[in-house]
C-alpha atoms as a PDB file:
ATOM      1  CA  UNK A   1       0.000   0.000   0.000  1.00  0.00           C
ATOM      2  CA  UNK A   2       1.393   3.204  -1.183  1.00  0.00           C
ATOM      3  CA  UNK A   3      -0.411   6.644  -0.389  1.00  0.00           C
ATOM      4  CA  UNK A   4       0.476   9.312  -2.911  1.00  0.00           C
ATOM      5  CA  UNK A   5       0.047  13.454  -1.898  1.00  0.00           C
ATOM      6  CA  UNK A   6       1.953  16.321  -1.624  1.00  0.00           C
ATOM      7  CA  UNK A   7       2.322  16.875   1.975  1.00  0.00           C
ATOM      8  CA  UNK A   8       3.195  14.705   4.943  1.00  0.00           C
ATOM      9  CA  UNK A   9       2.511  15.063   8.890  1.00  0.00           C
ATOM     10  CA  UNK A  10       4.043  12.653  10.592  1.00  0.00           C
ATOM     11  CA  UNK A  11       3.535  11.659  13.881  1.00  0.00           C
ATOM     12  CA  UNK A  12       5.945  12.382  17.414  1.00  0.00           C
ATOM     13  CA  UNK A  13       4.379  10.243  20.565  1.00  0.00           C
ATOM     14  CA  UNK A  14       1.019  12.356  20.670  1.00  0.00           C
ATOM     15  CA  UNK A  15      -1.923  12.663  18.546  1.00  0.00           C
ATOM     16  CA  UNK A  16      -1.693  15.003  15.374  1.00  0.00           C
ATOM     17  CA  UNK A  17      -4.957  17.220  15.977  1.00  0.00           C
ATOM     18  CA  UNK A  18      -6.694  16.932  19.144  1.00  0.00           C
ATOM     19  CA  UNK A  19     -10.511  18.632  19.674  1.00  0.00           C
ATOM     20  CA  UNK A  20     -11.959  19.012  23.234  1.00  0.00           C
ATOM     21  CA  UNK A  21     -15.176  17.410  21.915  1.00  0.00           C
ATOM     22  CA  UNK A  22     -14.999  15.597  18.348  1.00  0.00           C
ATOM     23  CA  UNK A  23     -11.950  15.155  15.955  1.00  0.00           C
ATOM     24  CA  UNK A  24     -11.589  17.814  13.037  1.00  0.00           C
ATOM     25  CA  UNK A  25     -10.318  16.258   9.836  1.00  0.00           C
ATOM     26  CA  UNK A  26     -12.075  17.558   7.044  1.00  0.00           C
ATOM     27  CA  UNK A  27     -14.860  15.870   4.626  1.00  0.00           C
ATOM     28  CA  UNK A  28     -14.955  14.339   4.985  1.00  0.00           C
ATOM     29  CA  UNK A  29     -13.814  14.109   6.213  1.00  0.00           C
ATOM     30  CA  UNK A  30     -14.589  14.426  10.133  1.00  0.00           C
ATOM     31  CA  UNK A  31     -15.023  17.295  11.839  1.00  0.00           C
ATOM     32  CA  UNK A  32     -16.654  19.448  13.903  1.00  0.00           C
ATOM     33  CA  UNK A  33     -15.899  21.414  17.261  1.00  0.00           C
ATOM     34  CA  UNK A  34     -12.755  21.777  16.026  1.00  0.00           C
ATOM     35  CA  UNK A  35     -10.760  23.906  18.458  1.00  0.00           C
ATOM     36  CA  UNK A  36      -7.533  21.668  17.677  1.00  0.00           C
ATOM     37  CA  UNK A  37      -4.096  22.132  19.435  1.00  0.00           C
ATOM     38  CA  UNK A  38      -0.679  20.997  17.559  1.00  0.00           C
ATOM     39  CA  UNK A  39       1.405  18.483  20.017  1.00  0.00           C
ATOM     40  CA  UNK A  40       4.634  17.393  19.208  1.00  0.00           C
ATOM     41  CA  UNK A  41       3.815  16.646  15.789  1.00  0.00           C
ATOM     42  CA  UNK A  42       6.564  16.969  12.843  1.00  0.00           C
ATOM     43  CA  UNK A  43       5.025  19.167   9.499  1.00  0.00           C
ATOM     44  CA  UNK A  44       7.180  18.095   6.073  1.00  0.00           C
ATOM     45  CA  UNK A  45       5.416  21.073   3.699  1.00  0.00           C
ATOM     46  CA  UNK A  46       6.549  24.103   2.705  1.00  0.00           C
ATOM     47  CA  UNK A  47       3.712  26.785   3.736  1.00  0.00           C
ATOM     48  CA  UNK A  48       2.798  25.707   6.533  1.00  0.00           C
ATOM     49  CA  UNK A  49       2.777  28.034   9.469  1.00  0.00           C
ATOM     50  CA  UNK A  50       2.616  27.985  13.032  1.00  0.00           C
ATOM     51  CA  UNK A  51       2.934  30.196  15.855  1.00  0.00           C
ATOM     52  CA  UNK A  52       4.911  30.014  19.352  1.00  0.00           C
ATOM     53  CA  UNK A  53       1.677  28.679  21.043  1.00  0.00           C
ATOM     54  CA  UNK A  54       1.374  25.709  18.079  1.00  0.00           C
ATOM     55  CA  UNK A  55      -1.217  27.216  16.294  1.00  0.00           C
ATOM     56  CA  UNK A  56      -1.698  27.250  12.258  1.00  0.00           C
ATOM     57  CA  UNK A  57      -1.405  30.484  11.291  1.00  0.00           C
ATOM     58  CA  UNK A  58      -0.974  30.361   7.201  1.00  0.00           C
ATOM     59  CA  UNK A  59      -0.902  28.111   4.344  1.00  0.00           C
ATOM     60  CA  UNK A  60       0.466  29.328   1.360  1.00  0.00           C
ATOM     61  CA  UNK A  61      -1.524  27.863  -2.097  1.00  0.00           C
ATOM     62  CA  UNK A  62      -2.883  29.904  -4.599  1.00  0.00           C
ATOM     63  CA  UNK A  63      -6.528  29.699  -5.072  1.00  0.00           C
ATOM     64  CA  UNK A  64      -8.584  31.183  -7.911  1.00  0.00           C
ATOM     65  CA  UNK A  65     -12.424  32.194  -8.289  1.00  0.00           C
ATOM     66  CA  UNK A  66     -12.906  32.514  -4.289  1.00  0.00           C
ATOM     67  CA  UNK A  67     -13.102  28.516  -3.562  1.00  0.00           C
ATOM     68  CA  UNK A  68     -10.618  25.127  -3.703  1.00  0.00           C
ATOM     69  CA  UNK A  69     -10.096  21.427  -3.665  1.00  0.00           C
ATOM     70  CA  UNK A  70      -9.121  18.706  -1.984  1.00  0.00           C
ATOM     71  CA  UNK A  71      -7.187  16.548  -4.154  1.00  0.00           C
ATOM     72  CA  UNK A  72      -5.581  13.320  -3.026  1.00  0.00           C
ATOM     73  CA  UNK A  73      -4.028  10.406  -4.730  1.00  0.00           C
ATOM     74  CA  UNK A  74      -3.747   6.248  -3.052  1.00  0.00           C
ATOM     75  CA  UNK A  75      -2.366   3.551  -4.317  1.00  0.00           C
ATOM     76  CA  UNK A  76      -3.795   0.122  -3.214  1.00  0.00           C
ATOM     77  CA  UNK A  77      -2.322  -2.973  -3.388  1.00  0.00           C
ATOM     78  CA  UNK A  78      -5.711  -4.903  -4.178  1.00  0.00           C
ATOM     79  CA  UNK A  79      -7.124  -5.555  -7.527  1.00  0.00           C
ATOM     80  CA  UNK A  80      -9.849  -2.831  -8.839  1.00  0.00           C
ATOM     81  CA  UNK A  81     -12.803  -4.770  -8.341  1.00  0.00           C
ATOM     82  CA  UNK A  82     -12.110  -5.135  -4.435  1.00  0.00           C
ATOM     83  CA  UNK A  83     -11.525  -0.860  -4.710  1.00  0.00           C
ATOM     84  CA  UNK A  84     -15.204  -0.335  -6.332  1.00  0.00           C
ATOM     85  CA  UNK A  85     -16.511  -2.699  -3.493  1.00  0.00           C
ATOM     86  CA  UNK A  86     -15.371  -0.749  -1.146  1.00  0.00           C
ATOM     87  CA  UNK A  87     -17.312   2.266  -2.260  1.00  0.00           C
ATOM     88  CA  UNK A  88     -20.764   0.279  -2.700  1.00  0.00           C
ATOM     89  CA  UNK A  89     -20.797  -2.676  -0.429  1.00  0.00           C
ATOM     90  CA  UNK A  90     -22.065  -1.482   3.124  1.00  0.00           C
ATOM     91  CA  UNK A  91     -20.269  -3.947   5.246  1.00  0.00           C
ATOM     92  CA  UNK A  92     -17.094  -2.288   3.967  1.00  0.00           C
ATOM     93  CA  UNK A  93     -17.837   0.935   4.017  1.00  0.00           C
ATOM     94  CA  UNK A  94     -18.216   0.474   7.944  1.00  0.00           C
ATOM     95  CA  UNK A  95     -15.080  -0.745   8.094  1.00  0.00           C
ATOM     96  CA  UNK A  96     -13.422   2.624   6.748  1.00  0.00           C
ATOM     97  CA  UNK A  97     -15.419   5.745   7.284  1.00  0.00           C
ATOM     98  CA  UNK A  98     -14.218   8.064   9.081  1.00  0.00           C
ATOM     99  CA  UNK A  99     -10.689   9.313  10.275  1.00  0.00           C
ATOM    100  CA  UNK A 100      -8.639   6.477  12.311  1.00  0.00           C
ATOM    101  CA  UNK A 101     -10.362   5.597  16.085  1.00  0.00           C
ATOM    102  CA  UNK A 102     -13.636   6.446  14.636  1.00  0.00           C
ATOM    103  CA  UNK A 103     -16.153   3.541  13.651  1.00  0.00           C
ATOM    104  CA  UNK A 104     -18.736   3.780  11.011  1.00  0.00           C
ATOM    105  CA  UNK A 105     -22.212   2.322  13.233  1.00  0.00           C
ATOM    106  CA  UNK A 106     -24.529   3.316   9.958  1.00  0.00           C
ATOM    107  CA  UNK A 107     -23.580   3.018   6.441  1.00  0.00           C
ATOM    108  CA  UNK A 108     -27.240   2.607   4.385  1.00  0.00           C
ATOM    109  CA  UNK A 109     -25.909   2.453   0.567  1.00  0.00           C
ATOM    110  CA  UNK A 110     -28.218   3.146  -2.157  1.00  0.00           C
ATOM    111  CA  UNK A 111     -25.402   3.013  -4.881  1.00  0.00           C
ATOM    112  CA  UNK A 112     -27.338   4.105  -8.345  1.00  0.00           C
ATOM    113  CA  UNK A 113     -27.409   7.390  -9.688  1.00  0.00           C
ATOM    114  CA  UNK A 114     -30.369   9.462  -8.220  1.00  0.00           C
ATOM    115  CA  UNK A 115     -29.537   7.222  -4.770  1.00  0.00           C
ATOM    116  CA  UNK A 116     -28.738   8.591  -1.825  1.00  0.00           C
ATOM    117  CA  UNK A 117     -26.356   6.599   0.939  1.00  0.00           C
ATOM    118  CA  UNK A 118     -26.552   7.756   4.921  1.00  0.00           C
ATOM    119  CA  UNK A 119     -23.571   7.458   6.731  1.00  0.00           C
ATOM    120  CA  UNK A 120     -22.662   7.688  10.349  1.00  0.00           C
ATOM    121  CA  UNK A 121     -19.378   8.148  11.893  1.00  0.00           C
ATOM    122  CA  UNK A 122     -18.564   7.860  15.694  1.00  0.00           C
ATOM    123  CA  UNK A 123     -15.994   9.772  17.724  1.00  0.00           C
ATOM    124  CA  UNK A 124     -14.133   7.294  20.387  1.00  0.00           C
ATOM    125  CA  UNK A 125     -15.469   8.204  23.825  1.00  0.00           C
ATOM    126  CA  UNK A 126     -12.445  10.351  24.472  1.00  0.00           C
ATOM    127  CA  UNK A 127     -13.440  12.652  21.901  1.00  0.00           C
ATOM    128  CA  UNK A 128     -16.572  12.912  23.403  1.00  0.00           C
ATOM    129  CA  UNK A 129     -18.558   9.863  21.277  1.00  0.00           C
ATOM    130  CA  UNK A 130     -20.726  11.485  19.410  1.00  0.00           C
ATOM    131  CA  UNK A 131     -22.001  10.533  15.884  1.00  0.00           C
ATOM    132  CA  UNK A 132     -22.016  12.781  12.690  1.00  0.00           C
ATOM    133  CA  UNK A 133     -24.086  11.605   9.879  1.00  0.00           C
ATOM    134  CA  UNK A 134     -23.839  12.564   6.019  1.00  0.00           C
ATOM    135  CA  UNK A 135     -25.466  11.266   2.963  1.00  0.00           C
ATOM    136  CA  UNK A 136     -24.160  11.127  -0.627  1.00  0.00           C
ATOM    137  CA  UNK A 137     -26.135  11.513  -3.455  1.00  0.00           C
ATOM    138  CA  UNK A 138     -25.096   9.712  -6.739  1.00  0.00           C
ATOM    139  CA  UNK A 139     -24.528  12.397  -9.613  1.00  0.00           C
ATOM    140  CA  UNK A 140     -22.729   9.936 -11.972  1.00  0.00           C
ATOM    141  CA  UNK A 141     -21.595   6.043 -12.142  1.00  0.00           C
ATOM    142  CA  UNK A 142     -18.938   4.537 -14.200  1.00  0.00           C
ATOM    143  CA  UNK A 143     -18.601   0.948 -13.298  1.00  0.00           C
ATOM    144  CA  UNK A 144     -15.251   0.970 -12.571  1.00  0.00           C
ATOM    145  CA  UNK A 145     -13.945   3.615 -13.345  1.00  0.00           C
ATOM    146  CA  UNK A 146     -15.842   7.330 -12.108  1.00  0.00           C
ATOM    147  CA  UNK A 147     -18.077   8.244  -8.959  1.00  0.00           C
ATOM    148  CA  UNK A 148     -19.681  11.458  -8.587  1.00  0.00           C
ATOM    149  CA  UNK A 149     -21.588  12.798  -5.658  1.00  0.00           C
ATOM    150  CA  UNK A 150     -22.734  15.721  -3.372  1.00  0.00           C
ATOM    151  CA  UNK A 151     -21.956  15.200   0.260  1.00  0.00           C
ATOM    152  CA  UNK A 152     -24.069  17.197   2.544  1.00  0.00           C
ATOM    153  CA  UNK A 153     -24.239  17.212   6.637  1.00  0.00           C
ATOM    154  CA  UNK A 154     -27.458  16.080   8.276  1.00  0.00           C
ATOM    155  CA  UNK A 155     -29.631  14.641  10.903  1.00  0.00           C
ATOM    156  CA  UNK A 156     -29.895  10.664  11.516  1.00  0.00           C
ATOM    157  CA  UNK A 157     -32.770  10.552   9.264  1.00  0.00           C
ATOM    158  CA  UNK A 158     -30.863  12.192   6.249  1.00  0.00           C
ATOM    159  CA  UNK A 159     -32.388  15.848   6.921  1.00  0.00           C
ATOM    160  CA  UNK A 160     -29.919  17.847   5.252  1.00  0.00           C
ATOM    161  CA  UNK A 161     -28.439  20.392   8.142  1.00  0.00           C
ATOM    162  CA  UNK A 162     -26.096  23.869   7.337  1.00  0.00           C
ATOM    163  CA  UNK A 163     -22.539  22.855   8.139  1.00  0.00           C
ATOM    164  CA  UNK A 164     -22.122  26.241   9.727  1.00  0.00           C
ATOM    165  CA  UNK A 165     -25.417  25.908  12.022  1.00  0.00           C
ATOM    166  CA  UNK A 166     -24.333  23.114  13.786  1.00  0.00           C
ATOM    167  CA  UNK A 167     -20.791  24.032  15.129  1.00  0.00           C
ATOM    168  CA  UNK A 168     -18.362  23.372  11.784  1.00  0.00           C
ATOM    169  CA  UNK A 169     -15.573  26.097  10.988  1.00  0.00           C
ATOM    170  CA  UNK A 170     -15.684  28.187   8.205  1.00  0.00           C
ATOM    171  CA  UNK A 171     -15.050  27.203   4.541  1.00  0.00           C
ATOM    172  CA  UNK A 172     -17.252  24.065   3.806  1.00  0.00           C
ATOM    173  CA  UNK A 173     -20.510  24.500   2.193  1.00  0.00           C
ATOM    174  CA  UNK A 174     -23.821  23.108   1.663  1.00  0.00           C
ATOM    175  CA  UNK A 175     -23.363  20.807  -0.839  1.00  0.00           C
ATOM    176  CA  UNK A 176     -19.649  19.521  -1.313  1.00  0.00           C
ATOM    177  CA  UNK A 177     -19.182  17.385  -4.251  1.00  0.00           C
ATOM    178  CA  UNK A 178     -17.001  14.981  -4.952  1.00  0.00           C
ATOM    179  CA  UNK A 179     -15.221  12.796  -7.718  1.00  0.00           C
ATOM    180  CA  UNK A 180     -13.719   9.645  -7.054  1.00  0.00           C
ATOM    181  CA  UNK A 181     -11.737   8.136 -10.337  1.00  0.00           C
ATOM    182  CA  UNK A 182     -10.283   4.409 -10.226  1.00  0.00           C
ATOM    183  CA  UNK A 183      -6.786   3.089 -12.237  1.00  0.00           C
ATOM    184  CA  UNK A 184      -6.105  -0.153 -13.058  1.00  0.00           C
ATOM    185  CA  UNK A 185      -2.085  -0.258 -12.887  1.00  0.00           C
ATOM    186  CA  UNK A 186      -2.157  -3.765 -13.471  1.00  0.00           C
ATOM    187  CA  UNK A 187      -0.534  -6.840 -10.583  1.00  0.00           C
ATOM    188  CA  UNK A 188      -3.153  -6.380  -8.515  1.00  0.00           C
ATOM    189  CA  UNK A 189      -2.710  -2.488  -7.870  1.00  0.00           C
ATOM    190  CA  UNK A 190      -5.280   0.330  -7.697  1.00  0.00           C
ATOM    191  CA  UNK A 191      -4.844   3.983  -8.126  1.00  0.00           C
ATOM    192  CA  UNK A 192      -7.435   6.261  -6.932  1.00  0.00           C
ATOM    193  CA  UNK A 193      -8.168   9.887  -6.956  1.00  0.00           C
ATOM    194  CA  UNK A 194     -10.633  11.755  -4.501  1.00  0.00           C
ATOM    195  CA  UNK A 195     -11.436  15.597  -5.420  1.00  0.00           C
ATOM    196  CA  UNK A 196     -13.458  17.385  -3.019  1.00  0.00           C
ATOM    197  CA  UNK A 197     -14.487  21.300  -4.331  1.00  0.00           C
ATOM    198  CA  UNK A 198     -15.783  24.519  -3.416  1.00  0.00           C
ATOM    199  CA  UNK A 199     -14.432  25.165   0.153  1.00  0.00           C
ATOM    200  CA  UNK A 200     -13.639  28.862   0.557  1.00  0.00           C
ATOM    201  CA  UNK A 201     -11.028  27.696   3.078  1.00  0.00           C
ATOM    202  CA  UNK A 202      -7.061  26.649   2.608  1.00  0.00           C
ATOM    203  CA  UNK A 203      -7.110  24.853   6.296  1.00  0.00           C
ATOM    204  CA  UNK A 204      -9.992  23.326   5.765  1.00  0.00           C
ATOM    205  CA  UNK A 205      -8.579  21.760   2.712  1.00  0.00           C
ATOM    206  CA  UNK A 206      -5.134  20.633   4.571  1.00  0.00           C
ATOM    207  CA  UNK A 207      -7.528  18.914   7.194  1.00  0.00           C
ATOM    208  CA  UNK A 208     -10.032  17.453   4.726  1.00  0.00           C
ATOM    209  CA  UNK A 209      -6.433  16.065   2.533  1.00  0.00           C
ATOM    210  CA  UNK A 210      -4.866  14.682   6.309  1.00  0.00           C
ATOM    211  CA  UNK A 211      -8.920  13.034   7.236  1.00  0.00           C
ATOM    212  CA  UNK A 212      -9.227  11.309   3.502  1.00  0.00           C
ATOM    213  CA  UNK A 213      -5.927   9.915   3.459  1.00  0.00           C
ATOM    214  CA  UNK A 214      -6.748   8.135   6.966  1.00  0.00           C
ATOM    215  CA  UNK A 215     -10.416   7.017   5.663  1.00  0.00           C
ATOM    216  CA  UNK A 216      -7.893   5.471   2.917  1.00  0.00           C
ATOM    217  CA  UNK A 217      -5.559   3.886   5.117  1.00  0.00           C
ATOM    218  CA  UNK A 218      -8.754   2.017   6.639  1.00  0.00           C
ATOM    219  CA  UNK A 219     -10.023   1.220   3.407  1.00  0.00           C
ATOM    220  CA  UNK A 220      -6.458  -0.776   2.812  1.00  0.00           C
ATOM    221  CA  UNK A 221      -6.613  -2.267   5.497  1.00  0.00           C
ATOM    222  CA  UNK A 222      -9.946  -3.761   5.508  1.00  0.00           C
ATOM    223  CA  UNK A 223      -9.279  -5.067   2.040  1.00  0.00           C
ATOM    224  CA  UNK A 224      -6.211  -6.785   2.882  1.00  0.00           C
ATOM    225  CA  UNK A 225      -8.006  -8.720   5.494  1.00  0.00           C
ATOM    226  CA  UNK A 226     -11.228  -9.314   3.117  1.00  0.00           C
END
């Protein structure tokens, strides 16, 4: 397993992002109450910025027309087919949404275009335990090769709820769609590519990036065992 992206943060003895009450970490992923501190952590990316009390005080990325993506590459080693599952068979979405200490209690897929999927992710109890649900709706479905979808925020019952109304930072709208595009690199390997667009906000991106990529690494994981 091989995960592909242009910055790194790699861990030193303590957690990378720690909230008082939930774990921020974009989308995705991940994320709400997110009054994170920086502990002993070790940053390998030009741009970023922190202060003398830890905190992120600048990325530097040009940005055009007032929003951004998320852009992030994996390489699996698992054979496309067992990739695709992952994204439409609920038992293994479970195993992988959400960032890493986080379980996945409610993943209802409805995997068709017009369909709409509800999925729940769960903080560990020393984030506070509480669950965060979002549903996808299917723009677009290439077997095998393209998903499309809108993630939005909502209730348990797939009311759609206003990111900023219920405690997220700045920077994520409404509706955040999404593109997921699948490789075949042949021996058993699988390339994907997750865009997330229109936040108006360069952390939000660089914690969205850092929340995918551990979503991934659970996604690797659960197929090497399956």
């Amino acid at each position: 397993m091989k995960t592909v992206h242009p910055f790194t943060i790699e861990k030193k003895n303590e957690t990378i992002f720690n909230c008082h009450n939930y774990r921020f970490f974009g989308l995705n992923s991940f994320y709400r109450f997110y009054d994170f501190t920086r502990k002993k952590i070790e940053v390998i990316k030009p741009g970023l910025q922190f202060n003398n009390n830890n905190q992120l005080i600048s990325i530097s990325k040009k940005m055009t027309n007032d929003t951004m993506n998320m852009v992030t590459i994996y390489i699996f080693d698992a054979p496309l087919e067992q990739v695709w599952k992952a994204w439409s068979n609920e038992e293994l979405v479970k195993q992988w949404w959400g960032p890493k200490a986080f379980t996945c209690p409610v993943a209802r897929i409805e995997f068709r275009e017009g369909g709409t999927s509800l999925v729940c992710m769960r903080a560990p109890s020393e984030y506070g335990g509480q669950d965060m649900y979002n549903t996808w709706t299917y723009q677009k479905i290439v077997p095998m090769g393209r998903i499309e979808y809108i993630l939005n925020f909502t209730d348990k019952d797939g009311n759609k709820l206003d990111p900023a109304a219920i405690g997220m930072p700045p920077g994520i709208p409404e509706d955040v769609p999404h593109v997921v595009t699948f490789k075949d690199l042949g021996n058993n390997r699988t390339e994907i590519t997750v865009t997330e667009y229109g936040y108006t906000s360069a952390e939000v991106v660089e914690l969205s990036k850092a929340g995918m990529n551990e979503c991934l690494d659970k996604m690797a994981e659960a197929l090497a065992k399956n």
